[in-house]
N, C-alpha and C. Protein backbone atom coordinates (compact mmCIF):
# COMPACT_ATOMS: atom_id res chain seq x y z
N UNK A 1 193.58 -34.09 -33.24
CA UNK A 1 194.86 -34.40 -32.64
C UNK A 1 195.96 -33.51 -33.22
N UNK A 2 196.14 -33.09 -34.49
CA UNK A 2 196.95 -32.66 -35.09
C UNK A 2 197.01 -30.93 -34.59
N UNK A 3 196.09 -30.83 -34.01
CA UNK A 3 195.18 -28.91 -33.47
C UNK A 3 196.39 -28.97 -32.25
N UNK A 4 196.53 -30.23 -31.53
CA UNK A 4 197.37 -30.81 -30.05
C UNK A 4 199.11 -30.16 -30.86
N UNK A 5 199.32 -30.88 -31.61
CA UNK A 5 200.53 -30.95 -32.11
C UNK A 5 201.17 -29.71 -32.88
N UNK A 6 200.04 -28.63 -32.63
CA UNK A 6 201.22 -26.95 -33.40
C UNK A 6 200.50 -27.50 -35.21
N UNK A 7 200.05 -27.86 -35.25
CA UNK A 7 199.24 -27.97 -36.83
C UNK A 7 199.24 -26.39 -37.30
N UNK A 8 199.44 -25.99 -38.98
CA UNK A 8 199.53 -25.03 -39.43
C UNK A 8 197.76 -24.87 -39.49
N UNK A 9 197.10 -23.65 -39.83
CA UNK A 9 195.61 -23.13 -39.60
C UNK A 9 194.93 -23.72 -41.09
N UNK A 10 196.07 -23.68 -42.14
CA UNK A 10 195.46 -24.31 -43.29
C UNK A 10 195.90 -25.93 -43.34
N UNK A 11 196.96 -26.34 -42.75
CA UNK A 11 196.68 -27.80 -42.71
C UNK A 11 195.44 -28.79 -41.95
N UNK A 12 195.17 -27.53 -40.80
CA UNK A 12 193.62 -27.89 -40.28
C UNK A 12 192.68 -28.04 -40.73
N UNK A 13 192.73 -26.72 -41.66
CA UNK A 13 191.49 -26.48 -42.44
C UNK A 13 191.50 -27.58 -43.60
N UNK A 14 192.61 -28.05 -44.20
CA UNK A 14 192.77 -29.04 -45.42
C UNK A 14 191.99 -30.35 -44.79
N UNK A 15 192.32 -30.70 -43.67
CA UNK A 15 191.94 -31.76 -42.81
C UNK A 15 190.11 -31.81 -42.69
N UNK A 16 189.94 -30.84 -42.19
CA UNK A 16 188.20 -30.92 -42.15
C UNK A 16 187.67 -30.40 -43.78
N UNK A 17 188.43 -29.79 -44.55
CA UNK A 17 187.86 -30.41 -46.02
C UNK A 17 187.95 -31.48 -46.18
N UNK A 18 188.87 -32.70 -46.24
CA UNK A 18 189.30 -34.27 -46.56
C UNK A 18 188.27 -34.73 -45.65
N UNK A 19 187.54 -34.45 -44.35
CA UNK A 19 186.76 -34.98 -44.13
C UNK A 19 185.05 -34.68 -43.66
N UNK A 20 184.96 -33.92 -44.71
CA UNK A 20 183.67 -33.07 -45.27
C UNK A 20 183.74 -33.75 -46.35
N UNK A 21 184.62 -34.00 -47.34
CA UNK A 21 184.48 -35.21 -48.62
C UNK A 21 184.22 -36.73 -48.15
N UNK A 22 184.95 -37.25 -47.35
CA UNK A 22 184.42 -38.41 -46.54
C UNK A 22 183.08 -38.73 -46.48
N UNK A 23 182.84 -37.55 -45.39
CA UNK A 23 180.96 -37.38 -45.33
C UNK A 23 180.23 -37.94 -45.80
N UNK A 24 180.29 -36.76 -47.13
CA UNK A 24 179.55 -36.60 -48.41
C UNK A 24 179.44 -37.87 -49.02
N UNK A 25 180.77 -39.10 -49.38
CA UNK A 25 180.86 -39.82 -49.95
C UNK A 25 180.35 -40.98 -49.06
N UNK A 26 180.15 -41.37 -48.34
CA UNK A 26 179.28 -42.31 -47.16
C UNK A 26 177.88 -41.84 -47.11
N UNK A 27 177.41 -40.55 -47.20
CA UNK A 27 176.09 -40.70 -47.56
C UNK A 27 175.77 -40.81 -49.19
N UNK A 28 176.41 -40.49 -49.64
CA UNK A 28 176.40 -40.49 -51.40
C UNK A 28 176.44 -42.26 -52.10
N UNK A 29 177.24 -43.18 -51.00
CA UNK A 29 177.55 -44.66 -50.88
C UNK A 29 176.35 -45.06 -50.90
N UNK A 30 175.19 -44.20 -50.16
CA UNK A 30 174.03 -45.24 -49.93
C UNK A 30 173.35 -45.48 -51.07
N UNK A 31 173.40 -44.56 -52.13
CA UNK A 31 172.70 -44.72 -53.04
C UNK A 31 172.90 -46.17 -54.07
N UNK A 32 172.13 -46.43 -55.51
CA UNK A 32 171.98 -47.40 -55.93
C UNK A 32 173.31 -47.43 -56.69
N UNK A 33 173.96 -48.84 -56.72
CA UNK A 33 175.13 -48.99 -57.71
C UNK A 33 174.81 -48.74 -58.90
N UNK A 34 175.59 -47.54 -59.78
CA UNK A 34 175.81 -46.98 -60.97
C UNK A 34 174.87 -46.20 -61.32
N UNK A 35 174.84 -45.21 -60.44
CA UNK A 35 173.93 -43.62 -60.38
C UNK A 35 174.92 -43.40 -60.10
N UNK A 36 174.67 -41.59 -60.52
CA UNK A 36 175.57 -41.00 -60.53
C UNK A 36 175.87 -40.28 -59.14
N UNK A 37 175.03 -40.02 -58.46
CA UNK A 37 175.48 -40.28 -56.49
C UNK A 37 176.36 -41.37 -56.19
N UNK A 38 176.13 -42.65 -56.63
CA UNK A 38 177.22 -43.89 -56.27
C UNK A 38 178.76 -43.70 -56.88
N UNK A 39 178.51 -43.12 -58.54
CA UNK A 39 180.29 -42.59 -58.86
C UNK A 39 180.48 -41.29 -58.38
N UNK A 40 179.79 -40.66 -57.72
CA UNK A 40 180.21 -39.54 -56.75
C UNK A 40 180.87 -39.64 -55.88
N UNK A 41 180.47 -40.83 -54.71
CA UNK A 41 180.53 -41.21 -53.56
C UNK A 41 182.38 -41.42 -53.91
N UNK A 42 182.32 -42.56 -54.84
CA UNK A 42 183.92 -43.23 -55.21
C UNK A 42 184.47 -41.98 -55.36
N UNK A 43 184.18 -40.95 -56.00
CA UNK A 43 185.23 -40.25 -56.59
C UNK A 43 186.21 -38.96 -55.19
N UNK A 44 184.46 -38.71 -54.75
CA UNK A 44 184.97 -37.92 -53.69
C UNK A 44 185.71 -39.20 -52.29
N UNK A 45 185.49 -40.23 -52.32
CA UNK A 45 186.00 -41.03 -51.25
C UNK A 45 187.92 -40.72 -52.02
N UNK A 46 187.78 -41.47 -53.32
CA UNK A 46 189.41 -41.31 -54.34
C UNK A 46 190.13 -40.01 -53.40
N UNK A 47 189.26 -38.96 -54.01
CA UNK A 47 190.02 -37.57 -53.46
C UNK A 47 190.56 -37.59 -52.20
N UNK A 48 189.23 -37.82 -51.74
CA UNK A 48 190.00 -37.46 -50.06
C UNK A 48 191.04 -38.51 -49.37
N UNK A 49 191.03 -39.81 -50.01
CA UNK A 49 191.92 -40.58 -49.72
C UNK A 49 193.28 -40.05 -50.36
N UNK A 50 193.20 -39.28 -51.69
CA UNK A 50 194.79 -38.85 -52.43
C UNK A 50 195.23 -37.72 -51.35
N UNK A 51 194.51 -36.67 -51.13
CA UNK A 51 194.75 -35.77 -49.95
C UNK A 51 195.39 -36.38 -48.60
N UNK A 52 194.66 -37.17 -48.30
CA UNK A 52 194.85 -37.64 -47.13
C UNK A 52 195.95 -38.70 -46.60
N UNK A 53 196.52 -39.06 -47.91
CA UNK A 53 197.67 -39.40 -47.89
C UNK A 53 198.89 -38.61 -48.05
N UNK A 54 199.00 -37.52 -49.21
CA UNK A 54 199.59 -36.32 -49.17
C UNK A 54 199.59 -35.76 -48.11
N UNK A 55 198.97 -35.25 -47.01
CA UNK A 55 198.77 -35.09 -45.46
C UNK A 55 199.48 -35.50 -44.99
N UNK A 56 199.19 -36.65 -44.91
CA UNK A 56 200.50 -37.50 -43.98
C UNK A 56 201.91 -37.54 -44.20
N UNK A 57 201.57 -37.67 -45.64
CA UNK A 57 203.33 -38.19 -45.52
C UNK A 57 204.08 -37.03 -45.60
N UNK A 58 203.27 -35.88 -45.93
CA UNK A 58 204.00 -34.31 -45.71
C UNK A 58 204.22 -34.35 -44.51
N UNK A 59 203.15 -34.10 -43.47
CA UNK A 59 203.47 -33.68 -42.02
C UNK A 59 203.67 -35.03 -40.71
N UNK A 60 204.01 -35.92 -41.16
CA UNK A 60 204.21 -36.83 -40.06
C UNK A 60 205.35 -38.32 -40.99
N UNK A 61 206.49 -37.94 -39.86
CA UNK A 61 207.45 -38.29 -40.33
C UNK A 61 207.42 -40.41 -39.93
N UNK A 62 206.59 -40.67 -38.97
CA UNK A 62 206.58 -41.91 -38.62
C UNK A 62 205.71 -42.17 -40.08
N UNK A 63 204.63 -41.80 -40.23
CA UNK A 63 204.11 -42.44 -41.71
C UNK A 63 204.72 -42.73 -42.79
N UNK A 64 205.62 -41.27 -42.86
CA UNK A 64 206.67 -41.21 -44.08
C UNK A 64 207.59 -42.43 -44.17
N UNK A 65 208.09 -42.66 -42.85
CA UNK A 65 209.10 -44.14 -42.77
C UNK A 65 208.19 -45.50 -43.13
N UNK A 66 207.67 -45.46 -42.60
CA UNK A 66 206.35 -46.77 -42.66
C UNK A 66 206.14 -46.70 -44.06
N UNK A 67 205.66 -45.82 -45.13
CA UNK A 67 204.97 -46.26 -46.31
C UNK A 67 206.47 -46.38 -46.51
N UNK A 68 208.00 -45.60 -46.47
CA UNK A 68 209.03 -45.56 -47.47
C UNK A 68 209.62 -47.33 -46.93
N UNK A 69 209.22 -47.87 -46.16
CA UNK A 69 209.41 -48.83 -45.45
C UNK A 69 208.94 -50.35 -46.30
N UNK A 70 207.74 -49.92 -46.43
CA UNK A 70 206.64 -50.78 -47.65
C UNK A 70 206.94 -50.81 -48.64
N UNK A 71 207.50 -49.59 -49.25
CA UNK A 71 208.20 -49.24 -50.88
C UNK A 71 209.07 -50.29 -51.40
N UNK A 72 210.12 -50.19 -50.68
CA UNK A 72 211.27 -51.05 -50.44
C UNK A 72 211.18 -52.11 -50.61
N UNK A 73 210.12 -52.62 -49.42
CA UNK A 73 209.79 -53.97 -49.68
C UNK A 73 209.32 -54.21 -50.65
N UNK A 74 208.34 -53.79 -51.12
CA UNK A 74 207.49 -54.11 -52.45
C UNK A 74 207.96 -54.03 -53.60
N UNK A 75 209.52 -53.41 -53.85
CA UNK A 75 210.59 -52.95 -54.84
C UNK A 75 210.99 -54.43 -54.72
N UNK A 76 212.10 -54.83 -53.16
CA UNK A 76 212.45 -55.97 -53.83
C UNK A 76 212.19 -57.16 -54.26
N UNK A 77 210.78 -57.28 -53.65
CA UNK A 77 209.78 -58.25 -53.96
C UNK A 77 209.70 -58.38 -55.14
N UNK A 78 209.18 -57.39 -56.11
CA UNK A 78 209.50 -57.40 -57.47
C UNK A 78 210.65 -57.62 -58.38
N UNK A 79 211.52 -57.67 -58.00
CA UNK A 79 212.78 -58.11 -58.90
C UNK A 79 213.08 -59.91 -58.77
């Protein structure tokens, strides 16, 4: 969708890395809890979720409002 929208050639390309780590980490999931394929799976799932939020809230300004939206809330919730 983002290819639709004028996307830069390396924000594309960042995009099908973040989800080439996905992949990897859903077949890496199948393995047995606490092998080291299973803290693979987490770590590369971690990554591509930190990316993939950096993604967004760089290039799409409705996300940016929405999480800065949540912030707020969750700020004054806390006091």
């Amino acid at each position: 969708m983002r290819d639709n929208q004028g996307a830069l050639p390396n924000e594309l390309d960042r995009i099908r890395e973040v989800s080439a780590w996905l992949i990897d980490a859903l077949e890496l999931s199948r393995t047995a809890p606490d092998t080291l394929g299973h803290r693979a799976a987490w770590a590369k799932a971690e990554r591509a979720t930190s990316v993939l939020t950096e993604l967004l809230l760089t290039h799409d300004e409705s996300t940016k409002r929405l999480v800065g939206a949540w912030a707020e809330r969750l700020s004054a919730r806390a006091r």
